[in-house]
Protein backbone atom coordinates (compact mmCIF):
# COMPACT_ATOMS: atom_id res chain seq x y z
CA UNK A 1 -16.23 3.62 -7.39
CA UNK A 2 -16.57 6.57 -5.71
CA UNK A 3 -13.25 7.69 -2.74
CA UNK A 4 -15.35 7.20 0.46
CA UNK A 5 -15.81 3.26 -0.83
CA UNK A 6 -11.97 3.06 -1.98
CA UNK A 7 -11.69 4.05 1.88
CA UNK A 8 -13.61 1.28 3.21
CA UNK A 9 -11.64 -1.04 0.85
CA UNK A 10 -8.33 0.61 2.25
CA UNK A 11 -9.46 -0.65 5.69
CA UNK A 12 -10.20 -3.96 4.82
CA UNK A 13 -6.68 -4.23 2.52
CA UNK A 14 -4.82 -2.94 5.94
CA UNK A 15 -6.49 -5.65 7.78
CA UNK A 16 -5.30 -8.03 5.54
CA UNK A 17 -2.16 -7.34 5.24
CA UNK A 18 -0.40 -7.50 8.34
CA UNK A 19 3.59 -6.95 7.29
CA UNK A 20 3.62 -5.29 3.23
CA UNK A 21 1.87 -2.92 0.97
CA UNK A 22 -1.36 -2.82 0.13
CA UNK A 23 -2.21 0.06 -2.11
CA UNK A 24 -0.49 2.61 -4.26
CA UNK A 25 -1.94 5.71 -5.22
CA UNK A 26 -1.02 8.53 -7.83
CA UNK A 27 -3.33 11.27 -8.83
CA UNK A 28 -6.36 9.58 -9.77
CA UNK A 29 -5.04 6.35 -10.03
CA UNK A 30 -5.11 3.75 -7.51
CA UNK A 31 -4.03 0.11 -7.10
CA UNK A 32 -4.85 -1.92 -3.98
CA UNK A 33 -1.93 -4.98 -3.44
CA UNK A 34 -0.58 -7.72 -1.72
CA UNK A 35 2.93 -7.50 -1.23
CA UNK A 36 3.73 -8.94 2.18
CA UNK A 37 7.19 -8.66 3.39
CA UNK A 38 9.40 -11.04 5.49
CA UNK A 39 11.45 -8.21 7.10
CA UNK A 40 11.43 -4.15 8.19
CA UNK A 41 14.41 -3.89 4.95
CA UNK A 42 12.71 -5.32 2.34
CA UNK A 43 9.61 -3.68 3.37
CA UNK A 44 11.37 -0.07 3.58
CA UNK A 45 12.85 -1.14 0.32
CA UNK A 46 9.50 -2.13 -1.77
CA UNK A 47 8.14 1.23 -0.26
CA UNK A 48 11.02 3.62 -1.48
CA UNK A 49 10.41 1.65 -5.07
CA UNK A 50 7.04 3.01 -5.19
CA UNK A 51 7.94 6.44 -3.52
CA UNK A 52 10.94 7.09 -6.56
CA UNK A 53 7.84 6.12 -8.98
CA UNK A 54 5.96 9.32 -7.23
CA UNK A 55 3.21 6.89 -5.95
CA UNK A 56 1.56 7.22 -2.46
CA UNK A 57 2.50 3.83 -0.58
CA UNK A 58 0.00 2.65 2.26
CA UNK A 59 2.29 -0.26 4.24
CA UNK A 60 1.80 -2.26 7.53
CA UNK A 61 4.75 -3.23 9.39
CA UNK A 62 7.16 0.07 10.26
């Protein structure tokens, strides 16, 4: 899959997702999700997870 396709799948994922993450990246790794969150705490929280992991975190919801 080439970046400019992982790109349109970002935008769809963002759509989707209207309060969570929904993609990590690292290098040439990347990982679309669906991790909605019920509040701005837990969301900051699942996001600095990811950050102390040195991943890339694409969230909804701040």
């Amino acid at each position: 899959m080439s970046w400019k396709e992982y790109r349109r799948l970002l935008k769809a994922a963002s759509d989707c997702v209207p309060c969570g993450v929904y993609a990590v990246e690292k290098g040439d790794y990347a990982e679309l999700r669906n991790d909605p969150c019920s509040s701005r705490t837990r969301l900051k929280q699942r996001r600095r997870e990811w950050k102390a992991q040195g991943f890339k975190v694409y969230a909804n919801g701040l």
